[in-house]
PDB file of N, CA and C in Angstrom:
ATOM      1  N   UNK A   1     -27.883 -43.774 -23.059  1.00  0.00           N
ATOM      2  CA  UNK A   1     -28.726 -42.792 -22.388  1.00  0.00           C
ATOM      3  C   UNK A   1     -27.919 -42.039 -21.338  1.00  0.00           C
ATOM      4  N   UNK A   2     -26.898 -43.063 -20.415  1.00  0.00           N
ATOM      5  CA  UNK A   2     -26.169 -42.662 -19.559  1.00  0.00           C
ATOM      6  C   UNK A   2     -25.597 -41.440 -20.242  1.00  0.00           C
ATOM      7  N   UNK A   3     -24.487 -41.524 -21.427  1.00  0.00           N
ATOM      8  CA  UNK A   3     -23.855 -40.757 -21.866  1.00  0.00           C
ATOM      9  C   UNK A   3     -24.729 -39.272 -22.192  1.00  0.00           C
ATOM     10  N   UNK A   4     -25.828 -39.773 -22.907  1.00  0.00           N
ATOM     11  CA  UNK A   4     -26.403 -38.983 -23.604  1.00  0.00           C
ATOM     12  C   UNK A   4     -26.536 -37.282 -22.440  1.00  0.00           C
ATOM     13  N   UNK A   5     -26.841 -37.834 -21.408  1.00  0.00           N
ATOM     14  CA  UNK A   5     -27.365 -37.293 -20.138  1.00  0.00           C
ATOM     15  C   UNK A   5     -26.250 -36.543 -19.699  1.00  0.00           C
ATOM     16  N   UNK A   6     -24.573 -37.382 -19.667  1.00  0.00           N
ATOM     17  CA  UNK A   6     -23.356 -36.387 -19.218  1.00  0.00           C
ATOM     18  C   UNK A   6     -23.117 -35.913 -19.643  1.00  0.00           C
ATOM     19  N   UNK A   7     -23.193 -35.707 -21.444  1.00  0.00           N
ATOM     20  CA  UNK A   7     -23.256 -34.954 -22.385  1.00  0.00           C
ATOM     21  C   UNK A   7     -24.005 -33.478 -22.445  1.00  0.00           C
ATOM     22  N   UNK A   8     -25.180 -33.699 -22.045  1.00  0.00           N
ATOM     23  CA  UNK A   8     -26.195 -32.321 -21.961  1.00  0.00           C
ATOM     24  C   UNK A   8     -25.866 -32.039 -20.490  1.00  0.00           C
ATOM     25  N   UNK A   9     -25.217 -32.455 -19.545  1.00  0.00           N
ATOM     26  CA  UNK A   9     -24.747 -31.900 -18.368  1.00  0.00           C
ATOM     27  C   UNK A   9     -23.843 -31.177 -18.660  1.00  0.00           C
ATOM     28  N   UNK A  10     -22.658 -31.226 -19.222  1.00  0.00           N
ATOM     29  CA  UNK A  10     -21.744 -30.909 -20.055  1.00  0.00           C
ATOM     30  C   UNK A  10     -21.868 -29.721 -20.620  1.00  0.00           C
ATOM     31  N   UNK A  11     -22.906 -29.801 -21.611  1.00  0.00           N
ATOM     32  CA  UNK A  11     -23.537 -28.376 -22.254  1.00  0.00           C
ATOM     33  C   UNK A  11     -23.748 -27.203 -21.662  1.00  0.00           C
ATOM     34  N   UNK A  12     -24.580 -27.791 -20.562  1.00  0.00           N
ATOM     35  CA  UNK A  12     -25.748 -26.850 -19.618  1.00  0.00           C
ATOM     36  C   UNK A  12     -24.372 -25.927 -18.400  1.00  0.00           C
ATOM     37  N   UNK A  13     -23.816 -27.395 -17.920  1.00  0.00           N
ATOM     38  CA  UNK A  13     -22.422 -26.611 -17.970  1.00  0.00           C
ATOM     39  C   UNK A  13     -21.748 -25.338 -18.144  1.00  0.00           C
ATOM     40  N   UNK A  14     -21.466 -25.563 -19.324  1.00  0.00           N
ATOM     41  CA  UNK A  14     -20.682 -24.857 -20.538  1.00  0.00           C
ATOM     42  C   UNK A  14     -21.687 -23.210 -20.542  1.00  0.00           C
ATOM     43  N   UNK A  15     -22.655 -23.845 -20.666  1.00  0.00           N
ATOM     44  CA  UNK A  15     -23.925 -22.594 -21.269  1.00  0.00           C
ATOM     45  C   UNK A  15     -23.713 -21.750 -19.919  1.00  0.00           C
ATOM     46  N   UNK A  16     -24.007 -22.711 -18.759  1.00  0.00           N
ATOM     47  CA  UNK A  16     -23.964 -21.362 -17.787  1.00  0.00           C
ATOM     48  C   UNK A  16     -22.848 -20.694 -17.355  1.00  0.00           C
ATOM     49  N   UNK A  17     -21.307 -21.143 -17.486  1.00  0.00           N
ATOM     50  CA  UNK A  17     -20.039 -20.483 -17.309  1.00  0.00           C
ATOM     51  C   UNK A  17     -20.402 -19.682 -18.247  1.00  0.00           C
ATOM     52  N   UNK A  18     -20.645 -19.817 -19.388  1.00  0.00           N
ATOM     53  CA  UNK A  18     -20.761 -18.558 -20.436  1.00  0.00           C
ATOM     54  C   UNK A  18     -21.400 -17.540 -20.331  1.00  0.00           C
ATOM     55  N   UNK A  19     -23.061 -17.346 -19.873  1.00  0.00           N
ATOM     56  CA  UNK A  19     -23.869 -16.887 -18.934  1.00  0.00           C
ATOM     57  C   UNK A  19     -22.950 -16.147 -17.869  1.00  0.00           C
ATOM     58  N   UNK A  20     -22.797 -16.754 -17.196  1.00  0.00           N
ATOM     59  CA  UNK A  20     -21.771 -15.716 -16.321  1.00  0.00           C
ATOM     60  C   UNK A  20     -20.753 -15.034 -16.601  1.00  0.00           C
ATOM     61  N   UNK A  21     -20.044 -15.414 -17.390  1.00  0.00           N
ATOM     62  CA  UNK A  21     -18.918 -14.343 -18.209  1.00  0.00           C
ATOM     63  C   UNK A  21     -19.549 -13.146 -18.729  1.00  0.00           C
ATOM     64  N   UNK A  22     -20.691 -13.676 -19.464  1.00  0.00           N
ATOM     65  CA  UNK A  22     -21.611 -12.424 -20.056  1.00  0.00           C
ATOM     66  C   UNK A  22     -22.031 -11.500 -19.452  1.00  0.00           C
ATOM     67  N   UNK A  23     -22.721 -11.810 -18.305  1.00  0.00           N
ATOM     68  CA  UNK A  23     -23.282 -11.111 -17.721  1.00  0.00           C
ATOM     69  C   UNK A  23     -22.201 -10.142 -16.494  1.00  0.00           C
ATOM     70  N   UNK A  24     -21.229 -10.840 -16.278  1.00  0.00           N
ATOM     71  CA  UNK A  24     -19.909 -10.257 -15.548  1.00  0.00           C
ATOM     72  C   UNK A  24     -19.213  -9.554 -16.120  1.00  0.00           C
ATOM     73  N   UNK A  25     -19.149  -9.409 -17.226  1.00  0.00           N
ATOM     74  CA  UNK A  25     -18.792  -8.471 -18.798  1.00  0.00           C
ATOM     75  C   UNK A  25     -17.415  -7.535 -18.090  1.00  0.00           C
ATOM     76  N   UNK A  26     -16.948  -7.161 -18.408  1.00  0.00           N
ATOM     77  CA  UNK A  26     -15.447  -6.011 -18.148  1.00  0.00           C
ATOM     78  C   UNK A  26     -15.350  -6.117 -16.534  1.00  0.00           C
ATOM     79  N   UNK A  27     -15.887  -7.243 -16.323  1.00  0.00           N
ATOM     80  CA  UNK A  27     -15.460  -6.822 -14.161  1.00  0.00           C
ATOM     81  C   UNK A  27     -14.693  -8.044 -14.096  1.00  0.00           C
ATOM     82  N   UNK A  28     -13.502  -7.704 -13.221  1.00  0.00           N
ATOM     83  CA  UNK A  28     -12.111  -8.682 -13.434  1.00  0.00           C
ATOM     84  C   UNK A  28     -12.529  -9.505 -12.113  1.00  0.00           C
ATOM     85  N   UNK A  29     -12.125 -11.569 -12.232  1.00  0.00           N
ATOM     86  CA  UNK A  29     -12.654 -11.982 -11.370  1.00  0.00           C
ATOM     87  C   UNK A  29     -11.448 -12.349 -11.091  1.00  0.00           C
ATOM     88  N   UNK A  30     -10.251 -11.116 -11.072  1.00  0.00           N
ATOM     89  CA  UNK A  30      -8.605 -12.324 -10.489  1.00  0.00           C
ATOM     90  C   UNK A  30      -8.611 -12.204  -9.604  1.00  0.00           C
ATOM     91  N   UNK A  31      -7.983 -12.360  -9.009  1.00  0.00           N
ATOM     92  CA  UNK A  31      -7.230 -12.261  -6.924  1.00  0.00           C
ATOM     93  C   UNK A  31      -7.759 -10.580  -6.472  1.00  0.00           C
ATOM     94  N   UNK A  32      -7.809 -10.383  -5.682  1.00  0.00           N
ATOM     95  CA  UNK A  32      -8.066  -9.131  -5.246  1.00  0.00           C
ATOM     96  C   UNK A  32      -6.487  -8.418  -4.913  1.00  0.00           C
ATOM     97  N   UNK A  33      -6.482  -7.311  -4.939  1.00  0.00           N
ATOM     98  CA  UNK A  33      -4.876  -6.647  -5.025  1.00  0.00           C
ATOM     99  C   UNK A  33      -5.411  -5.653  -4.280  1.00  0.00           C
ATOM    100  N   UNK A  34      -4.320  -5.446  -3.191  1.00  0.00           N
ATOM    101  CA  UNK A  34      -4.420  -4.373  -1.985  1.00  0.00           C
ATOM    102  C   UNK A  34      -3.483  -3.597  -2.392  1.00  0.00           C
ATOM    103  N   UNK A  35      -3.948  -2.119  -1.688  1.00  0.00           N
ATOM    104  CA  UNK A  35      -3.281  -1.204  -1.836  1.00  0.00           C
ATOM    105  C   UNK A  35      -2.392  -0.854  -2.126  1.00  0.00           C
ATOM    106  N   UNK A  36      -1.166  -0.034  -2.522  1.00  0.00           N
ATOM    107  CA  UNK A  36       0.394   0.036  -2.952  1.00  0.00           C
ATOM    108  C   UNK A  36       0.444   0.581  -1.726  1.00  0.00           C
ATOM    109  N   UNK A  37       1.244   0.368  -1.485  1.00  0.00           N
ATOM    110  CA  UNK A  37       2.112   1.824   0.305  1.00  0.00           C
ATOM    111  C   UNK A  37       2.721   2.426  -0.948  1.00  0.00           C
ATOM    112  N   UNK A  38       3.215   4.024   0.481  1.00  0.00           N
ATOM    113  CA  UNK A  38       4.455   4.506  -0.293  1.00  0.00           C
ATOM    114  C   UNK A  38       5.537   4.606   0.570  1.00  0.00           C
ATOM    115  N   UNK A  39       6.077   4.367  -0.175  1.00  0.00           N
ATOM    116  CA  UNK A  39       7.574   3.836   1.061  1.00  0.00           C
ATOM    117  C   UNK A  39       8.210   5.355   1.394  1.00  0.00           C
ATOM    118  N   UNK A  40       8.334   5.206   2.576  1.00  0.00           N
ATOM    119  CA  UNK A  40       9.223   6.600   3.241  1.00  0.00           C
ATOM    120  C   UNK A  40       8.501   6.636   4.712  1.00  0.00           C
ATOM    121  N   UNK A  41       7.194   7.530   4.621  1.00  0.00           N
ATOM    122  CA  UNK A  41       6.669   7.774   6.138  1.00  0.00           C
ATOM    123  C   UNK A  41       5.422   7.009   6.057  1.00  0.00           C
ATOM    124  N   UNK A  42       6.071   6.235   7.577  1.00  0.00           N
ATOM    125  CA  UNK A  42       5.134   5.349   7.992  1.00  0.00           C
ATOM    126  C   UNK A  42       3.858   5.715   9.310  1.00  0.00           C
ATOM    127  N   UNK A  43       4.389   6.349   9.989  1.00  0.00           N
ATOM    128  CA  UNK A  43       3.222   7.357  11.085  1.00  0.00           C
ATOM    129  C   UNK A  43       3.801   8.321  11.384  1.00  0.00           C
ATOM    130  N   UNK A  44       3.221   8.740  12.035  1.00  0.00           N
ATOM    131  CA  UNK A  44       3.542  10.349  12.166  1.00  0.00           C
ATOM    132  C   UNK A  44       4.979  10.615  12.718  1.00  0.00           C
ATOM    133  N   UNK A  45       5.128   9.650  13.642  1.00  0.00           N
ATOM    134  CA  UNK A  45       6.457   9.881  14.421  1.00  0.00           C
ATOM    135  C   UNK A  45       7.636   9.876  13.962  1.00  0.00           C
ATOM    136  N   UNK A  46       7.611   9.147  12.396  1.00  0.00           N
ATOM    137  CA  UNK A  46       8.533   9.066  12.054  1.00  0.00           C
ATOM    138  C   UNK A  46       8.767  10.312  11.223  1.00  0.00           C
ATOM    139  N   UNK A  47       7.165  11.315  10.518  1.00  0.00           N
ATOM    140  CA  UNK A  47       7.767  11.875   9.802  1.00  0.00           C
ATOM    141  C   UNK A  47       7.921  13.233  10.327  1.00  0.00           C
ATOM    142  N   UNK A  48       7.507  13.055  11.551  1.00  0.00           N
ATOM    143  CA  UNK A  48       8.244  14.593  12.790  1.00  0.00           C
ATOM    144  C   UNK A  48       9.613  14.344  12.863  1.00  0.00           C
ATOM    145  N   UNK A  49      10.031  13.082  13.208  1.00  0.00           N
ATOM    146  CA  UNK A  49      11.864  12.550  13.266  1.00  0.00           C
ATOM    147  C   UNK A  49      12.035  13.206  11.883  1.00  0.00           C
ATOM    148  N   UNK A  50      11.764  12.908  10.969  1.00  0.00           N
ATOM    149  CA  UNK A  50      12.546  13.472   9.310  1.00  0.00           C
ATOM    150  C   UNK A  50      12.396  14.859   9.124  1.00  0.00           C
ATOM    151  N   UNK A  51      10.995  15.627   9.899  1.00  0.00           N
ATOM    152  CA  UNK A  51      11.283  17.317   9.506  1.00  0.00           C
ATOM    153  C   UNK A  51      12.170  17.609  10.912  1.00  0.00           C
ATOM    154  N   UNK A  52      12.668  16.771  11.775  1.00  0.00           N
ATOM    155  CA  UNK A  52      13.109  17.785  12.681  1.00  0.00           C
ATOM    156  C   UNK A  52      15.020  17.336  12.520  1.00  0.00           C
ATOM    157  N   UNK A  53      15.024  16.369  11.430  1.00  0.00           N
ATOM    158  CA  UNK A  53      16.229  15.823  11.019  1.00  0.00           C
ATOM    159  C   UNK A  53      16.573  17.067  10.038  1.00  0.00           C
ATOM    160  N   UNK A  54      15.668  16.886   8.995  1.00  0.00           N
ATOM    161  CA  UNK A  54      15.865  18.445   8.080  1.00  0.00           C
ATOM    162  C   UNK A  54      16.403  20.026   8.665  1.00  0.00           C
ATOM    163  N   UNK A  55      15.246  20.009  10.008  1.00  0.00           N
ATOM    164  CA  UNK A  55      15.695  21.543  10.222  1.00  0.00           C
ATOM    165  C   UNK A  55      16.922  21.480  11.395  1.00  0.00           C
ATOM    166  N   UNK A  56      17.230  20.488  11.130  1.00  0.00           N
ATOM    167  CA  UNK A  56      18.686  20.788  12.215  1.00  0.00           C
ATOM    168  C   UNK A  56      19.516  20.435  11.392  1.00  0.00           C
ATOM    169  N   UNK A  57      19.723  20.177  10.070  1.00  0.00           N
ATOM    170  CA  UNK A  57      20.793  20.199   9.128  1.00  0.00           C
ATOM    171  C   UNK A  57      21.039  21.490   8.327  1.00  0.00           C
ATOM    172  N   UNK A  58      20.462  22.268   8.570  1.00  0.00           N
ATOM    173  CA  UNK A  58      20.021  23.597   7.760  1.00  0.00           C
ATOM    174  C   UNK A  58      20.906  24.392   9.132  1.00  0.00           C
ATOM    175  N   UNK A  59      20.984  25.862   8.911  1.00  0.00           N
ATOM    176  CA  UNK A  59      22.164  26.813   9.570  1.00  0.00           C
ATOM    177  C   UNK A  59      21.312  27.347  10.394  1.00  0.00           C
ATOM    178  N   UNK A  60      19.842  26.891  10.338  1.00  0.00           N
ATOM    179  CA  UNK A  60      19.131  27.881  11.766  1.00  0.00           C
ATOM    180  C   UNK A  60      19.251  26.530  12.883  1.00  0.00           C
ATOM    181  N   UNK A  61      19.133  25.215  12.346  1.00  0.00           N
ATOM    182  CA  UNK A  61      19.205  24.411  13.090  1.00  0.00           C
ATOM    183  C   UNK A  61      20.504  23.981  13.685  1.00  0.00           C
ATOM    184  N   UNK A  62      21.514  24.684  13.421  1.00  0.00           N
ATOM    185  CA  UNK A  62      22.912  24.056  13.878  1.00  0.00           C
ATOM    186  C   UNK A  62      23.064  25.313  14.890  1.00  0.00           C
ATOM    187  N   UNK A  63      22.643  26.620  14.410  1.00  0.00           N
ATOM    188  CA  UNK A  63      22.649  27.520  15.455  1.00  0.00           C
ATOM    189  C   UNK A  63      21.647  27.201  16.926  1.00  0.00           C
ATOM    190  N   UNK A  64      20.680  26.494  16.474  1.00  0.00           N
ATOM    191  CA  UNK A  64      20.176  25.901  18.110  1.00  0.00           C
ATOM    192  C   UNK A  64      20.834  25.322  18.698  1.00  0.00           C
ATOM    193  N   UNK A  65      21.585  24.171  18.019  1.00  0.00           N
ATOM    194  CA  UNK A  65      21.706  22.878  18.520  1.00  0.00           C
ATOM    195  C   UNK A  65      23.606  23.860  19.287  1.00  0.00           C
ATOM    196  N   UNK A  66      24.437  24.433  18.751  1.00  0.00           N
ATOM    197  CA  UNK A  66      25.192  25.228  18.986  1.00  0.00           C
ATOM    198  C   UNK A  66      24.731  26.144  20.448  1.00  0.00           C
ATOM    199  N   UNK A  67      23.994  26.465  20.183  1.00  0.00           N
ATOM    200  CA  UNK A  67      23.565  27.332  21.551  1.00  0.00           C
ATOM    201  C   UNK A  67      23.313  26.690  22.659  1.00  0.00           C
ATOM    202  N   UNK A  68      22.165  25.699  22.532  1.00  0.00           N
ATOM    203  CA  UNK A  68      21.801  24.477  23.598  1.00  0.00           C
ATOM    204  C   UNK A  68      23.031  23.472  24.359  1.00  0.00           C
ATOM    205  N   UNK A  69      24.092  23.612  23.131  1.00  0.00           N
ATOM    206  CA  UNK A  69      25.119  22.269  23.976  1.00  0.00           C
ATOM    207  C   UNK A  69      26.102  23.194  24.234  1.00  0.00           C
ATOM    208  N   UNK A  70      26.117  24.744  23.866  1.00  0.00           N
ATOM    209  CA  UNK A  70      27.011  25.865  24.396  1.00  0.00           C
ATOM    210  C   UNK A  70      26.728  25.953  25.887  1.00  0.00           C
ATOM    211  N   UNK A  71      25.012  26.039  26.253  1.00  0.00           N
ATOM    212  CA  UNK A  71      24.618  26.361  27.500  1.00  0.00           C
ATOM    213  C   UNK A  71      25.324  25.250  28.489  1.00  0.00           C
ATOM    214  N   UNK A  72      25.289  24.055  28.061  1.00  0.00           N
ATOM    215  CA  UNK A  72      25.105  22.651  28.837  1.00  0.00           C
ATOM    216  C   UNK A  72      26.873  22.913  28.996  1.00  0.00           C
ATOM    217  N   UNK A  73      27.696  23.015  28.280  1.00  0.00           N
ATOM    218  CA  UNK A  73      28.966  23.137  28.635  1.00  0.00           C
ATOM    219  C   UNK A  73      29.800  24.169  28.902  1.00  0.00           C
ATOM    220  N   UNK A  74      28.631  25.403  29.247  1.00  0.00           N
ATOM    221  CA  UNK A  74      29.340  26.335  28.610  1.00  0.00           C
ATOM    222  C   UNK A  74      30.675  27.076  30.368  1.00  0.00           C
ATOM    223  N   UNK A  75      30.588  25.834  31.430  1.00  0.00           N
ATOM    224  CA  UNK A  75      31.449  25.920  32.510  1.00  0.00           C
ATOM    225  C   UNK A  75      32.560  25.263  32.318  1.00  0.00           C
ATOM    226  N   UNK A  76      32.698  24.236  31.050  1.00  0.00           N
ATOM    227  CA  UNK A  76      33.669  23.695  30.942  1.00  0.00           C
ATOM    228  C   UNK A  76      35.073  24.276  30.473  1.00  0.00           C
TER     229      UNK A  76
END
């Protein structure tokens, strides 16, 4: 009887994991997965540092940077 009883526990079991698969149908129950980043700019500050890295590598930006450290030395 004992058995008989762990047996249909067993079942009922079985029946309701299945039940729930069914009814959970195409919705994924793995780990939850966070966001991707994208690697490069992380807040703002950094990506003012990278456009102001850009425009001083370019020939309008070397002409500032030329003029500004012309002024600062320009008694030497």
């Amino acid at each position: 009887a004992a058995d008989a009883a762990r047996e249909e526990e067993k079942s009922d079991l079985a029946g309701d994991l299945m039940q729930r698969e069914f009814v959970t149908a195409r919705r994924y129950s793995g780990t939850r997965v966070g966001r991707s980043r994208r690697v490069g700019v992380e807040d703002v500050g950094s990506a003012l540092g990278q456009a102001l890295v850009k425009e001083l590598s370019c020939t309008t930006g070397r002409c500032i940077i030329r003029g500004v450290l012309g002024g600062f030395f320009k008694g030497r």
